[in-house]
C-alpha atoms as a PDB file:
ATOM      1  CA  UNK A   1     -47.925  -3.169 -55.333  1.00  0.00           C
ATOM      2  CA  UNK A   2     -47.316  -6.090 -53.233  1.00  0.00           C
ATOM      3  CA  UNK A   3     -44.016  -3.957 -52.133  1.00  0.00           C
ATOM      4  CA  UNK A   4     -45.878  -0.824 -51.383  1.00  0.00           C
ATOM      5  CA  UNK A   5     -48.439  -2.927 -49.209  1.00  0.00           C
ATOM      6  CA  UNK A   6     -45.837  -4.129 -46.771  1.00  0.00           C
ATOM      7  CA  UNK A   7     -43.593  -1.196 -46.804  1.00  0.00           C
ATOM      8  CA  UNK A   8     -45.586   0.880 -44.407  1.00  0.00           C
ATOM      9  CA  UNK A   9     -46.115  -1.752 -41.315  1.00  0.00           C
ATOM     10  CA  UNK A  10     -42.440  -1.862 -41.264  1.00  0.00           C
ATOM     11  CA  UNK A  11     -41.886   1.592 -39.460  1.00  0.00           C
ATOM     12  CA  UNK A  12     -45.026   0.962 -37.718  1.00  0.00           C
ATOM     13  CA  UNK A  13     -43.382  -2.199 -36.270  1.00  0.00           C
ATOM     14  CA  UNK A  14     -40.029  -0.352 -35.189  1.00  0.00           C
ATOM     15  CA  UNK A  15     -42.496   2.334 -33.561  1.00  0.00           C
ATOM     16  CA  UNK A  16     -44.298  -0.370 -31.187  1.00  0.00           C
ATOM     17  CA  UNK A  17     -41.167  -1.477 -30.162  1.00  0.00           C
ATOM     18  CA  UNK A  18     -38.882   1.700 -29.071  1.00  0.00           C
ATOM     19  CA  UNK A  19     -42.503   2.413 -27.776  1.00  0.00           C
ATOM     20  CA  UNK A  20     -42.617  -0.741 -25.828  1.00  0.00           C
ATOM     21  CA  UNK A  21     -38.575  -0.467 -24.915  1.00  0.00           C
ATOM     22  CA  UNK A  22     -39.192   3.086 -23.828  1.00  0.00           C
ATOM     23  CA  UNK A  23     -42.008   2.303 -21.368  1.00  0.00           C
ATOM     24  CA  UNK A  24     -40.302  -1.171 -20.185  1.00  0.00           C
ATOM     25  CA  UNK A  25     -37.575   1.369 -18.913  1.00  0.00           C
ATOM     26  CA  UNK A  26     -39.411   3.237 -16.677  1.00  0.00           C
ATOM     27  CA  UNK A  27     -39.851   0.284 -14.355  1.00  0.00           C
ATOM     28  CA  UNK A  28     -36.086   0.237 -13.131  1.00  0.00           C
ATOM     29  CA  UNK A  29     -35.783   3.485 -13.445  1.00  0.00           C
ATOM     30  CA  UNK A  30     -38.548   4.477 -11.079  1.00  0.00           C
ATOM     31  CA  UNK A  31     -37.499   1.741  -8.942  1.00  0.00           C
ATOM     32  CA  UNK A  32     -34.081   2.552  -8.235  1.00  0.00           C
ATOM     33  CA  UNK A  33     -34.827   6.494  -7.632  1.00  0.00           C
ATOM     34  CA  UNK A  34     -37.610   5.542  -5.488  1.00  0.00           C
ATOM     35  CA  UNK A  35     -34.961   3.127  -3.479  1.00  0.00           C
ATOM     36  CA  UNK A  36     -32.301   5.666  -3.312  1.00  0.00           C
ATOM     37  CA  UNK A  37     -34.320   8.349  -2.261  1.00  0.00           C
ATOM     38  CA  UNK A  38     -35.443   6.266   0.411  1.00  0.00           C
ATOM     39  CA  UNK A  39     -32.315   4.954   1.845  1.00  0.00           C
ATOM     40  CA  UNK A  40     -30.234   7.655   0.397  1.00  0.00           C
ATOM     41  CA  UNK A  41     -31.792  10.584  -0.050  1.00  0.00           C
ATOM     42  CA  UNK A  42     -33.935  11.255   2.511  1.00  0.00           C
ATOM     43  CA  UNK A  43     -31.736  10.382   5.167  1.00  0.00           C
ATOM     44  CA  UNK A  44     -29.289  12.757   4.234  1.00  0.00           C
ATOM     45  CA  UNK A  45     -32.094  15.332   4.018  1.00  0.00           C
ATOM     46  CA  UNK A  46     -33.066  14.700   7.106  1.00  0.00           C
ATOM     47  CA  UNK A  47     -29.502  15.809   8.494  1.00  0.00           C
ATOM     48  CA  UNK A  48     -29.901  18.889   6.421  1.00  0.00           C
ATOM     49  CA  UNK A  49     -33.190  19.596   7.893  1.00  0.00           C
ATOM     50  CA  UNK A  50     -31.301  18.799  11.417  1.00  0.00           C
ATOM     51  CA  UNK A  51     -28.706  20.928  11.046  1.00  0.00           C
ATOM     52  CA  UNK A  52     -28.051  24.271  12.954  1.00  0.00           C
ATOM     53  CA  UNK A  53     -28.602  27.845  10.508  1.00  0.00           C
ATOM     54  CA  UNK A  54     -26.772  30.754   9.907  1.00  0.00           C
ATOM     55  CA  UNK A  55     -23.813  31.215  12.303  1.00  0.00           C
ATOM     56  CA  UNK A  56     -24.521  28.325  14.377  1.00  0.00           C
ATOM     57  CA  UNK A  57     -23.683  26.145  11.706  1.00  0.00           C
ATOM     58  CA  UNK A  58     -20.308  27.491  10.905  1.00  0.00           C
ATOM     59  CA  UNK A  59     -19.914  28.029  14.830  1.00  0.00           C
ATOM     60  CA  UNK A  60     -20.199  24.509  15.256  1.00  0.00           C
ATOM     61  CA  UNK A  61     -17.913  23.312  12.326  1.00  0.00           C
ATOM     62  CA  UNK A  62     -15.330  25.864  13.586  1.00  0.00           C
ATOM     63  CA  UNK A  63     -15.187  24.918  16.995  1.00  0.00           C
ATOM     64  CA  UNK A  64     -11.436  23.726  17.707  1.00  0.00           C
ATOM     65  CA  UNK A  65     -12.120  20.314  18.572  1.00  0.00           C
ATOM     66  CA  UNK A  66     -14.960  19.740  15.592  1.00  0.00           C
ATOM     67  CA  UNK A  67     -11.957  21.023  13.504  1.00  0.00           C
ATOM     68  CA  UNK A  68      -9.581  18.823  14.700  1.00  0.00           C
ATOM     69  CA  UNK A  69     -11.956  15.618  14.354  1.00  0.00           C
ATOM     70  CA  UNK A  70     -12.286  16.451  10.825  1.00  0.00           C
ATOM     71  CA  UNK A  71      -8.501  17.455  10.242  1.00  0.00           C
ATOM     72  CA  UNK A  72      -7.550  13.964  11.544  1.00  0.00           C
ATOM     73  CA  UNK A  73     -10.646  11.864  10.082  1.00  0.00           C
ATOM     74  CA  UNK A  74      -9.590  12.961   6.916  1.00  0.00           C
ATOM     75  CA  UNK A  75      -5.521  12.368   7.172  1.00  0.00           C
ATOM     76  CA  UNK A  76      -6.094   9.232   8.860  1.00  0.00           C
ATOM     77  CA  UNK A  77      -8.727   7.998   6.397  1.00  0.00           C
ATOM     78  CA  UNK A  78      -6.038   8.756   3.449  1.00  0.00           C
ATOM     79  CA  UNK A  79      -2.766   7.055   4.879  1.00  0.00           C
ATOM     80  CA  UNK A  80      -4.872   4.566   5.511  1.00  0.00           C
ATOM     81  CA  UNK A  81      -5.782   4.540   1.967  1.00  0.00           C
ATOM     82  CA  UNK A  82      -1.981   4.708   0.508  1.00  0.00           C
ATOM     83  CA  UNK A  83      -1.551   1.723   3.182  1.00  0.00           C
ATOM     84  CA  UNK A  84      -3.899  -0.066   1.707  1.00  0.00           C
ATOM     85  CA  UNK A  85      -3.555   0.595  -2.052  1.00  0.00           C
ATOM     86  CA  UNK A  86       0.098  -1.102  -1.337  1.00  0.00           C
ATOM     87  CA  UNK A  87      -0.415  -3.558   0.680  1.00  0.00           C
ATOM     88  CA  UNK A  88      -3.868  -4.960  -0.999  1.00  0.00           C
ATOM     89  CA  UNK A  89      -2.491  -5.166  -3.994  1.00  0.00           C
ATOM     90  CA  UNK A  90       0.388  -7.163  -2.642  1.00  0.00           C
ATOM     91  CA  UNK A  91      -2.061  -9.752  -0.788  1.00  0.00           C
ATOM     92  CA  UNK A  92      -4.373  -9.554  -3.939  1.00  0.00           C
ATOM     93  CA  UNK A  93      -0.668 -10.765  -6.284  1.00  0.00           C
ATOM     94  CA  UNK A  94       0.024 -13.148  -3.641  1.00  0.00           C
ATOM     95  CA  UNK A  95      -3.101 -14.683  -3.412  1.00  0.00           C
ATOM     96  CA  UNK A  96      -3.527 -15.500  -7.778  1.00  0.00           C
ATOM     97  CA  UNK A  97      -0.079 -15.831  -8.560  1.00  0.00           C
ATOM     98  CA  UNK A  98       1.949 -17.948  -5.967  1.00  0.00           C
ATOM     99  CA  UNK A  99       0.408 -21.288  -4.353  1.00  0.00           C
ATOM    100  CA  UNK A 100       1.297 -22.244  -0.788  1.00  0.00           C
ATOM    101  CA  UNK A 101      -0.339 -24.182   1.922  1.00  0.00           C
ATOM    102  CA  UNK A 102      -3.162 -22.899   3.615  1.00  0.00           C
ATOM    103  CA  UNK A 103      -3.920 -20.510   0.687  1.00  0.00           C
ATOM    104  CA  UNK A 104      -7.415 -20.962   1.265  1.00  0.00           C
ATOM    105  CA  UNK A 105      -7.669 -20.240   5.019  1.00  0.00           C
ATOM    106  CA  UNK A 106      -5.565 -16.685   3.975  1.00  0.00           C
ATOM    107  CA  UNK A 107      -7.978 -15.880   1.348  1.00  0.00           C
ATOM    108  CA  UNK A 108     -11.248 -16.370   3.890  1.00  0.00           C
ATOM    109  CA  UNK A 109      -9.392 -14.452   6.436  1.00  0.00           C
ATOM    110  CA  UNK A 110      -9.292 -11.420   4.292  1.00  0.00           C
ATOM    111  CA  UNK A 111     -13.138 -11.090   4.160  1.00  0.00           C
ATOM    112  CA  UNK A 112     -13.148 -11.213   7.912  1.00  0.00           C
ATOM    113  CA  UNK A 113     -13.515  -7.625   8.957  1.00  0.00           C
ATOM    114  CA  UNK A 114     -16.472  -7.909   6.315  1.00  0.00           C
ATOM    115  CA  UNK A 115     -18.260 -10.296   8.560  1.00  0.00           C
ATOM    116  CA  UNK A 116     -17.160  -9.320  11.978  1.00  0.00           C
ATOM    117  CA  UNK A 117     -18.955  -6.462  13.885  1.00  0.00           C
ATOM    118  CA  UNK A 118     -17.067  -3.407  14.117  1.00  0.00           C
ATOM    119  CA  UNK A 119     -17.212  -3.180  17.778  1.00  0.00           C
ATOM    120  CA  UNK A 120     -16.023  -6.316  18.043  1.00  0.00           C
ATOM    121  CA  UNK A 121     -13.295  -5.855  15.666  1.00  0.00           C
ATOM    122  CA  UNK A 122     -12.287  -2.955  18.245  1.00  0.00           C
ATOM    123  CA  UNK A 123     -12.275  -5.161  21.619  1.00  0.00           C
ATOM    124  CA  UNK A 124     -10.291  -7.420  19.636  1.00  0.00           C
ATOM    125  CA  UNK A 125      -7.589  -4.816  18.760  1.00  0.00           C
ATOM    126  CA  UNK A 126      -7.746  -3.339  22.274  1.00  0.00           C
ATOM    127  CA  UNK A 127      -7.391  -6.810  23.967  1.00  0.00           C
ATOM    128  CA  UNK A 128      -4.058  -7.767  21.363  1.00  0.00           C
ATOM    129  CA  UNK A 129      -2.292  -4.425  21.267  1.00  0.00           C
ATOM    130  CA  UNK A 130      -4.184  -2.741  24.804  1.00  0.00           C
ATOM    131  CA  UNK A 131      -2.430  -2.123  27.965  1.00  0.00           C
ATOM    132  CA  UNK A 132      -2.782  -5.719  28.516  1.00  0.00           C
ATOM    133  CA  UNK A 133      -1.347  -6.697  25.267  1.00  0.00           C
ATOM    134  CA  UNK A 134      -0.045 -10.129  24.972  1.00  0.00           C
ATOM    135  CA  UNK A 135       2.987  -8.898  22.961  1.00  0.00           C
ATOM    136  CA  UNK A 136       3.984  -6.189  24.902  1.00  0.00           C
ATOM    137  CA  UNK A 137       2.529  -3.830  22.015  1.00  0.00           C
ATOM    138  CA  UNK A 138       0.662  -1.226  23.978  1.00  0.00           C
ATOM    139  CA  UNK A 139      -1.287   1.232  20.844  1.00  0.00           C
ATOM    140  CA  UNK A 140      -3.990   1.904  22.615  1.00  0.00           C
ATOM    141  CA  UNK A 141      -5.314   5.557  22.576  1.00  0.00           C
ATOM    142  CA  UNK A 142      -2.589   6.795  20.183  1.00  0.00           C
ATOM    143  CA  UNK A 143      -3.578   7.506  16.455  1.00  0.00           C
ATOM    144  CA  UNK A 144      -1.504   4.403  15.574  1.00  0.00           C
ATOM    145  CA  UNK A 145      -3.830   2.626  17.524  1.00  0.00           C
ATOM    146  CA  UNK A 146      -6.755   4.585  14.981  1.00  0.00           C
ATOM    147  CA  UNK A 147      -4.392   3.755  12.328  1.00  0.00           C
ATOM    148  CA  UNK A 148      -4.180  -0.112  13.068  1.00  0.00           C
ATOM    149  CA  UNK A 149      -8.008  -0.291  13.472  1.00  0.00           C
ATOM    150  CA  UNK A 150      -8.929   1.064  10.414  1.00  0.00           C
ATOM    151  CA  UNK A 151      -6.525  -0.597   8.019  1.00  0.00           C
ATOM    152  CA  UNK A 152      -8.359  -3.498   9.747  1.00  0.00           C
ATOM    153  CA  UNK A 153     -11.395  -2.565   8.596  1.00  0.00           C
ATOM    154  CA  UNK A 154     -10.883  -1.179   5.302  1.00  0.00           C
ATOM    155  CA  UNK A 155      -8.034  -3.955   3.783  1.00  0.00           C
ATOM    156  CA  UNK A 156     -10.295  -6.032   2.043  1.00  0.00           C
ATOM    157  CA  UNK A 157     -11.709  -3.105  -0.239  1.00  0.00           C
ATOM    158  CA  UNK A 158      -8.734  -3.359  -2.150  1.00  0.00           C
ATOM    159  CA  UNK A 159      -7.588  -6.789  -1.864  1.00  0.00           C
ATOM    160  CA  UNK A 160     -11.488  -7.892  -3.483  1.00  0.00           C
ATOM    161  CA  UNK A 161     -11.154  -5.087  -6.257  1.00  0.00           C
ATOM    162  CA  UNK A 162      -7.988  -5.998  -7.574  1.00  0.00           C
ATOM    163  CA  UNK A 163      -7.954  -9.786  -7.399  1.00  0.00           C
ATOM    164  CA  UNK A 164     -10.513 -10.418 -10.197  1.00  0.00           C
ATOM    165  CA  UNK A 165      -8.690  -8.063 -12.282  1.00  0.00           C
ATOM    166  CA  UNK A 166      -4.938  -9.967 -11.447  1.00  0.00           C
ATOM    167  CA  UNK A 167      -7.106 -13.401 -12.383  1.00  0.00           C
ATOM    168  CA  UNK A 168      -8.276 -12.718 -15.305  1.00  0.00           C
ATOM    169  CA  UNK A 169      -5.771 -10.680 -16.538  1.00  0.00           C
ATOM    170  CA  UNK A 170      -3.512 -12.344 -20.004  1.00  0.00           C
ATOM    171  CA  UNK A 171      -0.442 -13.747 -19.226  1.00  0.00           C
ATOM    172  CA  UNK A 172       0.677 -14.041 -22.239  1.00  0.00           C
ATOM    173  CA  UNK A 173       1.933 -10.100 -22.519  1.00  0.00           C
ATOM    174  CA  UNK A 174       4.116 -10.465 -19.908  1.00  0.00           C
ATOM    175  CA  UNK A 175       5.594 -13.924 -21.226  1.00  0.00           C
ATOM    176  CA  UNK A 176       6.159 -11.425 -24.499  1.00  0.00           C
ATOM    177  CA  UNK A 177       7.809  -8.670 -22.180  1.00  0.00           C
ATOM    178  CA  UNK A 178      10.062 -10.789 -20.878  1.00  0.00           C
ATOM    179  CA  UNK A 179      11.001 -12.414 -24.039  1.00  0.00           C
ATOM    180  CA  UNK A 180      11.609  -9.390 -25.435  1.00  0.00           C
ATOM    181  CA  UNK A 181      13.992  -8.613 -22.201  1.00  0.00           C
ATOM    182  CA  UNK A 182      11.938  -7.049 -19.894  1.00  0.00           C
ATOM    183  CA  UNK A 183      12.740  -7.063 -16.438  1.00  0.00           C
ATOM    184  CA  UNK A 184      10.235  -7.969 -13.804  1.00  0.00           C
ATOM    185  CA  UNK A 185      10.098  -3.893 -12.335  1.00  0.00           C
ATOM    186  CA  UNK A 186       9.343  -3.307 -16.436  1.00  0.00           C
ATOM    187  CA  UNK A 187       6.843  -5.675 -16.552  1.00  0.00           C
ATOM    188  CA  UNK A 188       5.001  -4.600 -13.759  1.00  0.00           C
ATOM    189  CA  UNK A 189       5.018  -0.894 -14.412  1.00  0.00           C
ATOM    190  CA  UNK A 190       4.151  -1.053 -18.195  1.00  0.00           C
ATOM    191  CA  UNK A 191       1.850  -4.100 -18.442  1.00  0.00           C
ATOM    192  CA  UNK A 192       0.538  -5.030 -14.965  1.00  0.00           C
ATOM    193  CA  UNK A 193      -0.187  -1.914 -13.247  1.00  0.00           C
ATOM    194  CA  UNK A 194      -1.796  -0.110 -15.710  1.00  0.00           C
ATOM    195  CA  UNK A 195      -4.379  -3.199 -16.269  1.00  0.00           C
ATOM    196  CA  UNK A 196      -5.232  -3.314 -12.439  1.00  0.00           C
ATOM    197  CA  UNK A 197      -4.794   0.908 -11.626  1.00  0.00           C
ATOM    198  CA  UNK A 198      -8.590   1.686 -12.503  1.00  0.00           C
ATOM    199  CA  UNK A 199      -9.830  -1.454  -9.948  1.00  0.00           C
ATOM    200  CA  UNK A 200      -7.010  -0.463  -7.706  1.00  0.00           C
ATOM    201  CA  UNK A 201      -8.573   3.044  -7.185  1.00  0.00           C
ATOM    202  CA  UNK A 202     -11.729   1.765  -6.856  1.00  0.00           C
ATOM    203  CA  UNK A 203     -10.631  -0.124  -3.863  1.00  0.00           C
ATOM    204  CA  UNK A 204      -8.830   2.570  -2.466  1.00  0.00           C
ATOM    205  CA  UNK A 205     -11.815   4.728  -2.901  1.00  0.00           C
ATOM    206  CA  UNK A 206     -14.298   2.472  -0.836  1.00  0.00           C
ATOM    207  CA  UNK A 207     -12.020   2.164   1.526  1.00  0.00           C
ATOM    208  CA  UNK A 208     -11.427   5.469   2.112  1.00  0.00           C
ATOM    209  CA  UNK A 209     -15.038   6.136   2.209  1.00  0.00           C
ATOM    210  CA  UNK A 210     -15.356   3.205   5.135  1.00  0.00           C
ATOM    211  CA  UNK A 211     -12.630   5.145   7.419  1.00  0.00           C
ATOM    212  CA  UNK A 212     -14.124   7.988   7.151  1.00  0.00           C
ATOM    213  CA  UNK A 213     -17.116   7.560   8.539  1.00  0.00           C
ATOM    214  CA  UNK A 214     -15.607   4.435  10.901  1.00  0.00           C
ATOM    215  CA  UNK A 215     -16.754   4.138  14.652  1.00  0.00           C
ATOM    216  CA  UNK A 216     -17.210   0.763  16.124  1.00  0.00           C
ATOM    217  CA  UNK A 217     -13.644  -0.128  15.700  1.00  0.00           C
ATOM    218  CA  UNK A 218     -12.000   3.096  17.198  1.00  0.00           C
ATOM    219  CA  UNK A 219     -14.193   4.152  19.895  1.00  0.00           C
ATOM    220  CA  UNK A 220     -12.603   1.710  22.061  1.00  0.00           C
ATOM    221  CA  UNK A 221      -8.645   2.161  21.085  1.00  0.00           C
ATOM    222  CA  UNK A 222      -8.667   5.243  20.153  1.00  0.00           C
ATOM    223  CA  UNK A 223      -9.819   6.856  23.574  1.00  0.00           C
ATOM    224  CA  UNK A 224     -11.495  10.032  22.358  1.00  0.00           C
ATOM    225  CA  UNK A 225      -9.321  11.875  23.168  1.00  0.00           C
ATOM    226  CA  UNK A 226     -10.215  15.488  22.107  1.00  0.00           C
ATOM    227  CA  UNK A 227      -7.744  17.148  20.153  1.00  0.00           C
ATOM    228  CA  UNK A 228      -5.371  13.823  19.370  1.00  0.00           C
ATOM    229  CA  UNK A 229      -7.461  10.791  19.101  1.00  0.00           C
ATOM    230  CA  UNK A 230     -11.003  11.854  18.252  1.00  0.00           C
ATOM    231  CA  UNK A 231     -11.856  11.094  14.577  1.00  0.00           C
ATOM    232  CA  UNK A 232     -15.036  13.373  13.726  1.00  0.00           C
ATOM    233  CA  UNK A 233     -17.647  10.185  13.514  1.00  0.00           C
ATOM    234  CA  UNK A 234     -16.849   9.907  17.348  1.00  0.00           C
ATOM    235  CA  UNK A 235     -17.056  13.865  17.950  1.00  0.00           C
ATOM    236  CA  UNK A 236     -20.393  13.752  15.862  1.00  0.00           C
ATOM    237  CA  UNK A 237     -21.174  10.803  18.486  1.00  0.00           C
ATOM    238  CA  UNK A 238     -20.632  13.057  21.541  1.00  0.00           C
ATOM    239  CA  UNK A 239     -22.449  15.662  20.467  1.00  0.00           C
ATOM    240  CA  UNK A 240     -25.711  13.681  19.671  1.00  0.00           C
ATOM    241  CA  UNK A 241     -25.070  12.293  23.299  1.00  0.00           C
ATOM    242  CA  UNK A 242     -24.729  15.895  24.710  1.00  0.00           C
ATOM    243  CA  UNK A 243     -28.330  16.816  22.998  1.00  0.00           C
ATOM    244  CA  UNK A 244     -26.753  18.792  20.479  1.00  0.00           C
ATOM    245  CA  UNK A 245     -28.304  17.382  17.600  1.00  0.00           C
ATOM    246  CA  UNK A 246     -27.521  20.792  15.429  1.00  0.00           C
ATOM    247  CA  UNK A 247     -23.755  20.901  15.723  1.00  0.00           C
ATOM    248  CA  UNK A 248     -23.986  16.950  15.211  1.00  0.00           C
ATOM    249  CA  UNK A 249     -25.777  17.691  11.609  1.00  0.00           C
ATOM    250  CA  UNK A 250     -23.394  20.802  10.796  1.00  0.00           C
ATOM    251  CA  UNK A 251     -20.016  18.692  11.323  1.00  0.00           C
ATOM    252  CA  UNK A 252     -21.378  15.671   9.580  1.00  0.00           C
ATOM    253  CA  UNK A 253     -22.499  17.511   6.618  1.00  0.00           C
ATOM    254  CA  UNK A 254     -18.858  18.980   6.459  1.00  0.00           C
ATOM    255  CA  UNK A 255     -17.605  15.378   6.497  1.00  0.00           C
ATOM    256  CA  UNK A 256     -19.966  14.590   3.807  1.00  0.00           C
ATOM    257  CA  UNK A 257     -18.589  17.036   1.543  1.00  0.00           C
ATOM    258  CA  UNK A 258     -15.223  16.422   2.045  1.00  0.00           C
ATOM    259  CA  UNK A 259     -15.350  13.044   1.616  1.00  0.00           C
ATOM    260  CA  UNK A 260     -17.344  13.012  -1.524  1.00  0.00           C
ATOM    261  CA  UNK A 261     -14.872  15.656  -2.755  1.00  0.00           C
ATOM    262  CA  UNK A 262     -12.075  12.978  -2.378  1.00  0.00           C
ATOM    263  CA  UNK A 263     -14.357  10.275  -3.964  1.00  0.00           C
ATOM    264  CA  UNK A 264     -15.552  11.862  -6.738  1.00  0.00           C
ATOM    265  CA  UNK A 265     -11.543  12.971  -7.704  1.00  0.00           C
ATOM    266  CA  UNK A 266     -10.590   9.607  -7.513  1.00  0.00           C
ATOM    267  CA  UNK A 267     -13.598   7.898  -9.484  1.00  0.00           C
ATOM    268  CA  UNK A 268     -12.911  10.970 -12.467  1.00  0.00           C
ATOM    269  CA  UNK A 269      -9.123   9.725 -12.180  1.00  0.00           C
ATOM    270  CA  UNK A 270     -10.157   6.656 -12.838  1.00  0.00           C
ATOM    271  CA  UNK A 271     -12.125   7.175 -15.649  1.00  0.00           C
ATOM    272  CA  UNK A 272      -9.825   9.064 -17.302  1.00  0.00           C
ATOM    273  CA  UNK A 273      -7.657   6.270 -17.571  1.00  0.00           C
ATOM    274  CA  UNK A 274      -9.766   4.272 -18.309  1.00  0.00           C
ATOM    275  CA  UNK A 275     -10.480   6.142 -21.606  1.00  0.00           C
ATOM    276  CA  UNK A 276      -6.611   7.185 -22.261  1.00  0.00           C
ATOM    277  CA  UNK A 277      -6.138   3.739 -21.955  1.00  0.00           C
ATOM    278  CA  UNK A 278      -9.131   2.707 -24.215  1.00  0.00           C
END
């Protein structure tokens, strides 16, 4: 009897709770949909709203020069990309694994273009490698020049992804590999890589999606220069300067898409090795 008496609250006790759980949930759920559809949503809405119907749209994404914005916004944005996948994850090794004076000053300096305004970063650039370049290294209004500003911008992306990853990563496999007689190339490929490739892509990815939409740091060096130096956030720039607010809309929301395209292959490559390697 005294079994049958407490039996029943137990379910009713589980009940209260997933009842309780479930309504707890709502909270951050309702708060971060009501925070992305403010700072998210609705602005991108709003350049939907903006944009020009029908055959003005296309007419504006088609014109020559809107076309060749994009075409080079989105080349640049991924050699800047492979740049950067190689050479942050060579700063990220150096940085954990060897020890040299000054180590500390290198590893602030990499989080500079975080904290330094873009158009600042591009008078910079433009005074060092300008016509009145110190050096003798004259880039300005080239697409090297677009190049060199937005690996500036965009390095640390990958650098800050993989460096956790290289920290806490075990040492002790590759102790084993190399007892075992692997060479350091073997190592790398079959131990190392592998453990940093999903944070490595990550990187890559954000900074991809930085250079794409980058302005302050290349309207300066880059000269806008229709048809050879103007990446598409500086064409989008002219038109909203020339009042046309419509073609503005239509060639950003082409850059949207294409750039969320790229982002959303690279995060599903990265998840699926993720789970081949889980």
């Amino acid at each position: 009897m005294a079994i049958s008496a407490v039996a029943p609250t137990v379910p009713t006790k589980v009940r209260s709770h997933l009842r309780s759980t479930t309504h707890e949930s709502f909270l951050p759920v309702g708060i971060v949909t009501t925070f992305l559809s403010v700072v998210v949503l609705l602005p991108l809405a709003a350049i939907v709203a903006h944009a020009s119907p029908g055959r003005s749209f296309w007419a504006a994404v088609f014109q020559p020069a809107a076309l060749a914005s994009l075409e080079f916004s989105l080349v640049a944005s991924l050699a800047v990309a492979v740049v950067n996948a190689v050479a942050g994850t060579l700063i990220a090794w150096v940085l954990v694994r060897d020890k040299f004076r000054g180590k500390p000053l290198v590893n602030a300096v990499v989080d500079l273009p975080f904290a330094l305004p873009t158009i600042v970063a591009g008078l910079t650039l433009i005074s060092l490698y300008g016509p009145r370049s110190p050096f003798g290294i004259n880039v300005a209004y080239a697409r090297s020049g677009v190049i060199l500003a937005l690996l500036f911008v965009t390095l640390p992306f990958v650098v800050r992804s993989v460096q956790p990853v290289l920290t806490e990563l075990d040492r002790e496999m590759e102790e084993a590999a190399a007892a075992l007689g692997a060479g350091i190339l073997q190592t790398y490929s079959r131990i190392i890589f592998p453990s940093i490739l999903p944070a490595l892509i990550s990187g890559t990815a954000l900074g991809f999606a930085r250079s794409v939409g980058e302005f302050g740091s290349v309207v300066l060096i880059s000269g806008n220069i229709p048809f050879k130096t103007e990446l598409a956030a500086v064409h989008i720039f002219g038109q909203i300067e020339s009042g046309d607010m419509g073609g503005a809309a239509a060639v950003s929301i082409v850059l949207l898409v294409l750039s969320a395209a790229v982002l959303v292959a690279l995060e599903t490559l990265g998840r699926r090795i993720v789970r081949y390697d889980g």
